[in-house]
Protein backbone atom coordinates (compact mmCIF):
# COMPACT_ATOMS: atom_id res chain seq x y z
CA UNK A 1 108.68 56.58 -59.12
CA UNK A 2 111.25 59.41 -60.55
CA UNK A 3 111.48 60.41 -64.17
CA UNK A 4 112.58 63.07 -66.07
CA UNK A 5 109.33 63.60 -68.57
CA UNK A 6 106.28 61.53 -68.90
CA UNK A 7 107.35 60.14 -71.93
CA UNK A 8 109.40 57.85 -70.15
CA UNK A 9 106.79 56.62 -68.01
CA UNK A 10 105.58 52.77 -69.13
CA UNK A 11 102.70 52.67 -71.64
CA UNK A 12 99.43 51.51 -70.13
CA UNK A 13 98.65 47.60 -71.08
CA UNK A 14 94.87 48.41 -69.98
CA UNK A 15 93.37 51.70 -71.45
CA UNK A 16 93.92 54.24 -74.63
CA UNK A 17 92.42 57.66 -74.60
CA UNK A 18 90.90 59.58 -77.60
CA UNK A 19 89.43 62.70 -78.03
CA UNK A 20 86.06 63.17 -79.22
CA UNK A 21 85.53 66.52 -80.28
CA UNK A 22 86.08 70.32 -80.39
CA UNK A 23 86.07 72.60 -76.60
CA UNK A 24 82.59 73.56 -75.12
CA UNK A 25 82.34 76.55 -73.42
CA UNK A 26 79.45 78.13 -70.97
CA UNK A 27 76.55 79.53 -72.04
CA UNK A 28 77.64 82.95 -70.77
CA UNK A 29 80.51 84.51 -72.12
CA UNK A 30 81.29 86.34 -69.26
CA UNK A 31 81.66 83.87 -66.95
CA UNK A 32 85.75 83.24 -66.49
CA UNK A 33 87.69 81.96 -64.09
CA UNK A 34 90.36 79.25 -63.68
CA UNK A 35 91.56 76.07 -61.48
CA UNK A 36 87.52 74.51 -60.68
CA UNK A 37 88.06 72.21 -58.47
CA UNK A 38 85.15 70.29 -58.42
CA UNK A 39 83.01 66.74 -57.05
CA UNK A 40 79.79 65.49 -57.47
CA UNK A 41 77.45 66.27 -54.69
CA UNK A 42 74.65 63.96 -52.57
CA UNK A 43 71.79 66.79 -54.12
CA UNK A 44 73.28 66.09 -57.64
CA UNK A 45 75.02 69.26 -58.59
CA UNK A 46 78.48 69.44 -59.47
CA UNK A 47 80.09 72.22 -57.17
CA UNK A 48 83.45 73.89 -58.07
CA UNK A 49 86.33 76.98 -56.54
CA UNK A 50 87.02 79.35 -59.07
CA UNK A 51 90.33 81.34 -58.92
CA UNK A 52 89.92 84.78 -59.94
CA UNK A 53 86.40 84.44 -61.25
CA UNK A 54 86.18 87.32 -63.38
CA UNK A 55 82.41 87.66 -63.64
CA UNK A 56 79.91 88.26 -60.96
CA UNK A 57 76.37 89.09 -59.72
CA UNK A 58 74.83 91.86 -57.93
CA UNK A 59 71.19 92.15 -57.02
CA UNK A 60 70.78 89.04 -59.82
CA UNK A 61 72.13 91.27 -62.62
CA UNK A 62 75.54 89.90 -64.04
CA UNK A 63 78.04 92.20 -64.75
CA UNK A 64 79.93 92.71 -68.07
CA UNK A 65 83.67 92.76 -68.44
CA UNK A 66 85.67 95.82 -68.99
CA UNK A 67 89.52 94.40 -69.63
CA UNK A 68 90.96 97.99 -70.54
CA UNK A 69 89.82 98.96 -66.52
CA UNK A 70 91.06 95.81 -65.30
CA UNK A 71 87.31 94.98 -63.71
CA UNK A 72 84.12 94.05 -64.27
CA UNK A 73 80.93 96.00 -63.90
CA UNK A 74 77.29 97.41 -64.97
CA UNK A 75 79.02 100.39 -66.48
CA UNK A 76 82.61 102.05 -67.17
CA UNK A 77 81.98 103.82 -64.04
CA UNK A 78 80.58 101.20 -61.92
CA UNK A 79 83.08 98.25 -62.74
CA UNK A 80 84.24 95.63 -59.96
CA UNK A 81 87.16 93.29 -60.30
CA UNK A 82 86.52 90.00 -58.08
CA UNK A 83 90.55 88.89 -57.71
CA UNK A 84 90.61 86.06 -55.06
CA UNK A 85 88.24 82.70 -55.25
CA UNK A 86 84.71 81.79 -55.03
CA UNK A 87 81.97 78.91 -55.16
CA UNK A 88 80.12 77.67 -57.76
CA UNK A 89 77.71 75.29 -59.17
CA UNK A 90 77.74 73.89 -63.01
CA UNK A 91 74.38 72.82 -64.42
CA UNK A 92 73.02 71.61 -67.71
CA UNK A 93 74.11 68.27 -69.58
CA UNK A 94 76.61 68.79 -72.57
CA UNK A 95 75.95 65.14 -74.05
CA UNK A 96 72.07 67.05 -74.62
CA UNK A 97 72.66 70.66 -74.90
CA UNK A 98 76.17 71.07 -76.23
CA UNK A 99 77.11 73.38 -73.67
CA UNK A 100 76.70 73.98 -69.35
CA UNK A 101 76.11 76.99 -67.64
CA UNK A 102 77.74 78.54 -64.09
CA UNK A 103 76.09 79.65 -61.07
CA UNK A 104 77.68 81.79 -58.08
CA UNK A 105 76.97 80.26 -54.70
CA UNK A 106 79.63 82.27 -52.69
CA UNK A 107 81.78 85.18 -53.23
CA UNK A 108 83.78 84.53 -50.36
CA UNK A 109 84.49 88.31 -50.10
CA UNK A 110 87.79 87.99 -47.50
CA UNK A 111 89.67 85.66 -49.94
CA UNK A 112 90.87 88.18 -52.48
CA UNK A 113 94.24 89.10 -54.21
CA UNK A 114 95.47 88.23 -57.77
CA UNK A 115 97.62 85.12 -58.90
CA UNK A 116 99.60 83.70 -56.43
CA UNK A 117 99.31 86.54 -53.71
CA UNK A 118 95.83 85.78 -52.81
CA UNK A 119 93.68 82.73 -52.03
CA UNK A 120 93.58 80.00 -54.69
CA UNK A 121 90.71 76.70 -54.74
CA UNK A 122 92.93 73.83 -55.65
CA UNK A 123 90.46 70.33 -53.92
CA UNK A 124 86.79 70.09 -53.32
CA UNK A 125 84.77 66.87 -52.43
CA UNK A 126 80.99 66.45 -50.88
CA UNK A 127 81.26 63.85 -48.05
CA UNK A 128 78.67 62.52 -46.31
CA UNK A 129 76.04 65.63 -47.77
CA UNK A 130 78.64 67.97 -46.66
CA UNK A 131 81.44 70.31 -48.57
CA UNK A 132 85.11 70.21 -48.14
CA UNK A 133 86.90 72.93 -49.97
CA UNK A 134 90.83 73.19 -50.03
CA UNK A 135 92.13 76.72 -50.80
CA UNK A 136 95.87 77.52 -50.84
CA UNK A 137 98.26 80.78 -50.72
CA UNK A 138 96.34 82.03 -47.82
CA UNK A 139 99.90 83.51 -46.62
CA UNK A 140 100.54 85.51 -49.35
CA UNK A 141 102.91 85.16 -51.89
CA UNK A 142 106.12 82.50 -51.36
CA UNK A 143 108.81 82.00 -53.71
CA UNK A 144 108.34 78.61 -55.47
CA UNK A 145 110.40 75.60 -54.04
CA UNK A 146 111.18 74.46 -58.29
CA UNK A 147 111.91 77.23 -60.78
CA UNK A 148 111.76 80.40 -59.64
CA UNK A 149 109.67 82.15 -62.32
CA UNK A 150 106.77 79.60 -61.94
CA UNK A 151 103.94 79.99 -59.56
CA UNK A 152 104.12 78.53 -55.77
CA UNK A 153 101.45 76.64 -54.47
CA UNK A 154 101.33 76.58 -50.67
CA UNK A 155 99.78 77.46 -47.22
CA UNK A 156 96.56 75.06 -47.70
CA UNK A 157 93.55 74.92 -45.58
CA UNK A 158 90.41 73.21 -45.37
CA UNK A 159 86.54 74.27 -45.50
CA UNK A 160 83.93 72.88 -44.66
CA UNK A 161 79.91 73.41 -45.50
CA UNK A 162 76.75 72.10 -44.26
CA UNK A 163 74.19 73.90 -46.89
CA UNK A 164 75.86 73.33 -50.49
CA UNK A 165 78.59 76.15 -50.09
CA UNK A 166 75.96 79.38 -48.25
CA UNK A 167 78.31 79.16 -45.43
CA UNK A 168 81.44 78.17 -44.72
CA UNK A 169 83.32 76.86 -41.47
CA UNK A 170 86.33 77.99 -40.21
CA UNK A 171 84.67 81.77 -41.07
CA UNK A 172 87.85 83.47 -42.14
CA UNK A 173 86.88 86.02 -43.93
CA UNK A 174 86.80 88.80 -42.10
CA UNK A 175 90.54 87.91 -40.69
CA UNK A 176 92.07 87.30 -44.57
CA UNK A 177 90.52 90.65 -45.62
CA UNK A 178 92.14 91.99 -42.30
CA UNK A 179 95.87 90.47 -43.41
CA UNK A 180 94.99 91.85 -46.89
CA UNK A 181 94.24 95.25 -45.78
CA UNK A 182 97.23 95.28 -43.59
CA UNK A 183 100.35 93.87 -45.45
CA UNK A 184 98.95 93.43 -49.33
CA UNK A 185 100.25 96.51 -51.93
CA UNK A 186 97.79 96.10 -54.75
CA UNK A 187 99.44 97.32 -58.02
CA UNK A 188 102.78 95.61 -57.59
CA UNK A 189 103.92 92.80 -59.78
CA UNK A 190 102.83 89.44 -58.45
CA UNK A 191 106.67 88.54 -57.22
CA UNK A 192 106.81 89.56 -53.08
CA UNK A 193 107.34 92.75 -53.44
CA UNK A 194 103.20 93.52 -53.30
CA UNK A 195 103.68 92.48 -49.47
CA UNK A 196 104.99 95.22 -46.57
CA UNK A 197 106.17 91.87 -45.06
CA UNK A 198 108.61 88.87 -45.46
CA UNK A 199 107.17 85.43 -46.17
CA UNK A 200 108.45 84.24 -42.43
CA UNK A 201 106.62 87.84 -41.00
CA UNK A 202 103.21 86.83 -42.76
CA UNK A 203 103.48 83.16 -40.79
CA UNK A 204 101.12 83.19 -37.82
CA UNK A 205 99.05 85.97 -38.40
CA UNK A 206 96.79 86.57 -35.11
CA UNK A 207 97.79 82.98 -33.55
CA UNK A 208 96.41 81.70 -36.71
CA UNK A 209 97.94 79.69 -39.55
CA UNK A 210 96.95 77.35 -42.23
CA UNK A 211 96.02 73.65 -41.86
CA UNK A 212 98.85 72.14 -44.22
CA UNK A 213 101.88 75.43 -44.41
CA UNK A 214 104.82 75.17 -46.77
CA UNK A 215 104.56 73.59 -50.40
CA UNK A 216 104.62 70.04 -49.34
CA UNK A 217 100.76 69.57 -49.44
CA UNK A 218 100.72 73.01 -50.66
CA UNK A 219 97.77 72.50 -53.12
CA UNK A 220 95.75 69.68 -52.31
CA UNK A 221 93.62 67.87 -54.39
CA UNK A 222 90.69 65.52 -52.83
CA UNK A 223 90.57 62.03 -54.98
CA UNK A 224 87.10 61.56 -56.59
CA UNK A 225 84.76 58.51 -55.96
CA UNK A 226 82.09 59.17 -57.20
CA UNK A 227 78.56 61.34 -56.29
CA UNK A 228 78.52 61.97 -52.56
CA UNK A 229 82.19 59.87 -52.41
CA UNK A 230 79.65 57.25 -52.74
CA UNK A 231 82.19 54.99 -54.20
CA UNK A 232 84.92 54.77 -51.95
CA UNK A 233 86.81 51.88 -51.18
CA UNK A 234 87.81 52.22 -48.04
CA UNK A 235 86.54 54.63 -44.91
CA UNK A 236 89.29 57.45 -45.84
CA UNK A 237 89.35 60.35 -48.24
CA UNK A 238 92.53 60.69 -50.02
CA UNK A 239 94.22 63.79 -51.59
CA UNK A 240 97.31 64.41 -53.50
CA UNK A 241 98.98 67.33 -53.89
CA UNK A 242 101.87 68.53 -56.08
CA UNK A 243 104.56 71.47 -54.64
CA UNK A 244 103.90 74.19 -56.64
CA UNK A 245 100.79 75.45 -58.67
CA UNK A 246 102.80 74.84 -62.24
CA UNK A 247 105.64 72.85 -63.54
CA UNK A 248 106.82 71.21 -60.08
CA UNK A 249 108.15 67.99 -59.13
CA UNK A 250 106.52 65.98 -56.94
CA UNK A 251 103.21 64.45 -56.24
CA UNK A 252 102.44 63.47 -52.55
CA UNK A 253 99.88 61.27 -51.02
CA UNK A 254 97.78 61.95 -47.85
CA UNK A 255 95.02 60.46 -46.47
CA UNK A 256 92.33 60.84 -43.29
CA UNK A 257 89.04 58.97 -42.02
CA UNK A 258 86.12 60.33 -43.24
CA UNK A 259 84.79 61.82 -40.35
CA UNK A 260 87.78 63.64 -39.33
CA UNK A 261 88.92 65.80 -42.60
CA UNK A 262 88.48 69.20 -40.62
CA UNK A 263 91.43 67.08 -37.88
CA UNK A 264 94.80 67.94 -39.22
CA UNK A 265 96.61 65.98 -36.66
CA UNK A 266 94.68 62.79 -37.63
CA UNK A 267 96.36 63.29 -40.91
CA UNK A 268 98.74 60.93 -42.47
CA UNK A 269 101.21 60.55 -45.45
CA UNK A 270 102.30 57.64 -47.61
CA UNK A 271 105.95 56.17 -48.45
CA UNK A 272 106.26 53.96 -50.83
CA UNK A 273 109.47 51.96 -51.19
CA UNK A 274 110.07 50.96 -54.22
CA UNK A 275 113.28 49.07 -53.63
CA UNK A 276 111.34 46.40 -51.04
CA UNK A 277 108.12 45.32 -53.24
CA UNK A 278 106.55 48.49 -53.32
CA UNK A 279 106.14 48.04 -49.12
CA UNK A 280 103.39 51.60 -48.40
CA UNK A 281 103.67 53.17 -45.00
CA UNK A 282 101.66 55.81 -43.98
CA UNK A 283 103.71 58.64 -41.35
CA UNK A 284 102.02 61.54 -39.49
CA UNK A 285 104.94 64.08 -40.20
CA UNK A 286 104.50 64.70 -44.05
CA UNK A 287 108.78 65.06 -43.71
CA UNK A 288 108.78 61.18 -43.41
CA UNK A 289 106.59 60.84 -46.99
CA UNK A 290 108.21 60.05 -50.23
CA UNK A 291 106.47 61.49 -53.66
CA UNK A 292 104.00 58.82 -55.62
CA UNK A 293 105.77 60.63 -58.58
CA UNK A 294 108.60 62.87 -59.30
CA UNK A 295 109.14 64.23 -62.71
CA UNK A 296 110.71 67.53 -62.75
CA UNK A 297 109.30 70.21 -64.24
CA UNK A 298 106.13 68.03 -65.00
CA UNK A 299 104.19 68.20 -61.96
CA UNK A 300 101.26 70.90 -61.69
CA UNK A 301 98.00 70.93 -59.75
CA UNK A 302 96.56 67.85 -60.32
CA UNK A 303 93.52 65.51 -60.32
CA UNK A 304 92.71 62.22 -59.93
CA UNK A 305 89.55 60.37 -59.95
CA UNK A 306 88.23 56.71 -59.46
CA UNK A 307 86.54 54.62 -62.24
CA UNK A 308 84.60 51.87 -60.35
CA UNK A 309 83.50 49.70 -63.65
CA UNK A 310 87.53 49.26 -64.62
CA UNK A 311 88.73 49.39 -60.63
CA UNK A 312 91.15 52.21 -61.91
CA UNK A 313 92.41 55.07 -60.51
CA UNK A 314 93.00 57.58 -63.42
CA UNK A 315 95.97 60.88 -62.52
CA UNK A 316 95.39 63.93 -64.52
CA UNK A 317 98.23 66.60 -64.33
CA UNK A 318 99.67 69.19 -66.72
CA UNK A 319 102.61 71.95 -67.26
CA UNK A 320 103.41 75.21 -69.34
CA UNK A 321 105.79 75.37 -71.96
CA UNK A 322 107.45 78.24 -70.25
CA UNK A 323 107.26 78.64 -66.43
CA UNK A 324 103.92 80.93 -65.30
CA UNK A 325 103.07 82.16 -68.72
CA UNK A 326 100.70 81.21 -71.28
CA UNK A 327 100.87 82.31 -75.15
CA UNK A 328 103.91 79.18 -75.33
CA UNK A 329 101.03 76.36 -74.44
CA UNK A 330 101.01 73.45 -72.38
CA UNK A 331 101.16 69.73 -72.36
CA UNK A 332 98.49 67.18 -70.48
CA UNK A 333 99.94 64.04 -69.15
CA UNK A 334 97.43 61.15 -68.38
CA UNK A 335 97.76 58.37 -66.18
CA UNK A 336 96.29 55.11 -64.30
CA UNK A 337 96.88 52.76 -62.05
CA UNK A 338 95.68 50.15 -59.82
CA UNK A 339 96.13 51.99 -56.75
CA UNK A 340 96.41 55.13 -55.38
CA UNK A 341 99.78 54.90 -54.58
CA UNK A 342 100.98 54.13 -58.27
CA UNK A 343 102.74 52.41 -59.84
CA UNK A 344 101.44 54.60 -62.83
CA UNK A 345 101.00 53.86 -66.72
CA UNK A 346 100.91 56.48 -69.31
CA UNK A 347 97.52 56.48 -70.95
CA UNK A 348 97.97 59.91 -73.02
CA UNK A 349 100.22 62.56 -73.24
CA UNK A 350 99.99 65.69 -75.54
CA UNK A 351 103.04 67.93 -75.57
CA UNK A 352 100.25 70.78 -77.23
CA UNK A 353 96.90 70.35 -75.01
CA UNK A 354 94.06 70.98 -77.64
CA UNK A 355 95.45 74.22 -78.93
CA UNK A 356 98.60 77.36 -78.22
CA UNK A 357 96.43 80.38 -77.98
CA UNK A 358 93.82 77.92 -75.30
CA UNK A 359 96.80 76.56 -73.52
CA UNK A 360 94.45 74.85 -71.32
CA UNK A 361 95.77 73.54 -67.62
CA UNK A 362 93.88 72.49 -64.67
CA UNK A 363 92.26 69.73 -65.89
CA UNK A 364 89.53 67.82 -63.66
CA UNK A 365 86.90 64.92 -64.91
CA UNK A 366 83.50 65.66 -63.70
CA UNK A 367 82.34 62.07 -63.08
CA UNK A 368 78.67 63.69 -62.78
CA UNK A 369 79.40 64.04 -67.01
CA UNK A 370 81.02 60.49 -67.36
CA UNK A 371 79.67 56.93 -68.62
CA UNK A 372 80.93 54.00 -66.62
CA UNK A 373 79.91 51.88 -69.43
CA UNK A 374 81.02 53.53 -72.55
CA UNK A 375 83.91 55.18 -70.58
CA UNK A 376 83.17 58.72 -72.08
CA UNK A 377 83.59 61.45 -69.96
CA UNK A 378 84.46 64.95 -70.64
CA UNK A 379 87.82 66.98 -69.30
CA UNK A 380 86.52 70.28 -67.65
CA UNK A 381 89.79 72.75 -67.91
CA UNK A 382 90.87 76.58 -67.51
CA UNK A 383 91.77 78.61 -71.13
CA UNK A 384 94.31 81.18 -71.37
CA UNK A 385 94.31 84.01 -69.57
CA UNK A 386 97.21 86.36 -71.41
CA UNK A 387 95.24 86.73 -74.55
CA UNK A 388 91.58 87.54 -75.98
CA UNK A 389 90.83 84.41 -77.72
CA UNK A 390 89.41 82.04 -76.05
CA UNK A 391 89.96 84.34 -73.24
CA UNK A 392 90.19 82.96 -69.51
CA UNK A 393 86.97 80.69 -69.51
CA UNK A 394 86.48 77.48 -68.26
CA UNK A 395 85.77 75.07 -71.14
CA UNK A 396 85.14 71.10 -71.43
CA UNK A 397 85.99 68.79 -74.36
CA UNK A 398 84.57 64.85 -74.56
CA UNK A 399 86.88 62.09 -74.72
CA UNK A 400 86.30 58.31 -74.34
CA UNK A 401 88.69 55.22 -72.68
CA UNK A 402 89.20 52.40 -74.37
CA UNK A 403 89.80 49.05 -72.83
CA UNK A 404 92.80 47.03 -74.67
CA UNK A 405 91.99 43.85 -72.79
């Protein structure tokens, strides 16, 4: 379906949102970081990527964050910025302790450069016991398909772990850090010109090149059913993925069996036409797809989960009021429907999401954290990260569904 802002999308018939209270942050103030993708694993724990996760541990001693050097360390003079993406695990209860707190699991030390010229988490979903983690930009920076001064959001690939996130499989870092070293200028503004080479030079690198290149699945999102996928409907996983990291366009659909996620060519892609009944066909070339969604300029990474108590599947995606920057805010657009495939209802939309100096984005539901009775969850999201206050730190607020019939 094509519109021009979510406003014009139909009201839902079925469910109302409402928020329940102010933002809870972690217990640490020093642990930031943005995007947390994140699922509900088989050994309970809810595991999330980080984008530039500006805290970290060495030798179990966090260090402290020194903004005037640009890094974080033990001391002035012993300071460490970690640009790129990591693992983690979040642990407590809020509805009991008012607050969660944020373990490292992997540094994932190839994966490094800042915004959108370095490695980005944008899906993660436990399968079966195991880990599958979707990280983008792994080329480098590309110029964004949809306004030109937002971010891109492309070049995907998929991980996959056997021990809750120790290891990883395909082992790339010692070949990103390699590309890094080789093409990346670090100092540069965060526009191309912090590469030696073109975007078409950087395809390829050492016979090797991402599972899903280009922005069309770009940033890829894994669908959420529940702890361990437990709750899935069907014997595939499912992932959408918008074409660029903020304020895109569209929203595609993919899909694979469950025991072949790590198989790109047993990937597939949905058309839906709406002109014949809503007829869905699923293609193998990701050209032949049409978007579940197209609303321009309204389209950024997104999530979606699925309720099993209401059979609904609820969409979760966001944009900045101006392209790639924050002190302007953002706006949160929430959606449902009865399939994955849409058609969607607008639940909620806020055109200022919570409050302008937060400007939260990224939004994810952590079903770990949500009752399938009361239909009260909490919205785990990224905070501002051009100004102090509340500066760059992931952050959850509660809100509850309401059933209207």
């Amino acid at each position: 379906m094509k519109y021009t802002h979510p406003i014009e999308i139909p009201m839902s018939k079925d469910l109302a949102f409402e928020w329940l209270g102010e933002r809870i942050v972690p217990v640490d103030e020093n642990m930031k970081g943005d995007t947390h993708p994140l699922t509900w694993a088989d050994d309970d724990n809810i595991y999330a990527g980080a984008g530039d996760p500006c805290w970290m541990m060495r030798d179990g001693k966090p260090y402290k964050h020194h903004p005037e050097l640009g890094g974080w360390g033990e001391s002035k003079e012993t300071y460490q910025c970690m640009s790129g993406q990591v693992v983690e695990k979040f642990t407590g209860n809020p509805d009991f302790s008012n607050s969660f707190a944020v373990e490292r699991v992997h540094d994932m030390p190839g994966y490094t450069g800042p915004g959108g010229s370095g490695p980005k988490p944008c899906g993660m979903i436990c399968v079966d016991g195991k880990l599958y983690y979707a990280v983008q930009n792994l080329l480098g920076y590309k110029t964004p398909p949809n306004r030109i001064k937002s971010q891109h959001g492309s070049d995907a690939t998929i991980l996959c772990s056997g021990d809750h996130g120790k290891t990883w499989t395909p082992e790339l870092n010692n070949l990103l850090a390699e590309f890094v070293a080789e093409q990346y200028i670090p100092g540069k503004p965060v526009d191309g010109s912090d590469w030696k080479t073109t975007e078409k030079e950087r395809s390829g690198y050492k016979d090797w090149t991402p599972m899903f290149p280009g922005n069309k699945f770009g940033g890829l999102s894994f669908v959420q059913f529940g702890k361990n996928n437990f709750d899935a409907v069907d014997n595939y996983i499912y992932a959408i993925s918008g074409d660029q990291w903020d304020n895109g366009k569209n929203l595609t659909l993919g899909r694979v069996q469950n025991d072949k996620i790590m198989d790109r060519d047993s990937w597939e892609f949905v058309s839906v036409d709406n002109s014949n009944n809503n007829n869905v066909s699923w293609h193998k070339n990701i050209d032949d797809a049409k978007p579940i969604l197209e609303i321009e300029g309204h389209i950024s990474l997104p999530e979606m989960v699925y309720i099993k108590s209401i059979k609904k599947y609820i969409l979760l995606t966001w944009a900045l009021h101006t392209d790639f920057k924050t002190p302007t805010g953002s706006e949160l657009t929430i959606l449902e429907s009865n399939n994955l495939y849409g058609p969607f209802s607008l639940v909620h939309y806020d055109w200022m999401w919570y409050k302008r100096e937060c400007c939260a984005y990224t939004p994810r539901i952590p079903l770990k954290w949500f009752n399938y009775e009361s239909l009260e969850g909490y919205i785990l999201h990224s905070g501002n990260w051009e100004t102090q206050e509340p500066y760059y730190r992931p952050q959850i607020r509660k809100f509850k569904f309401t059933q209207l019939k």
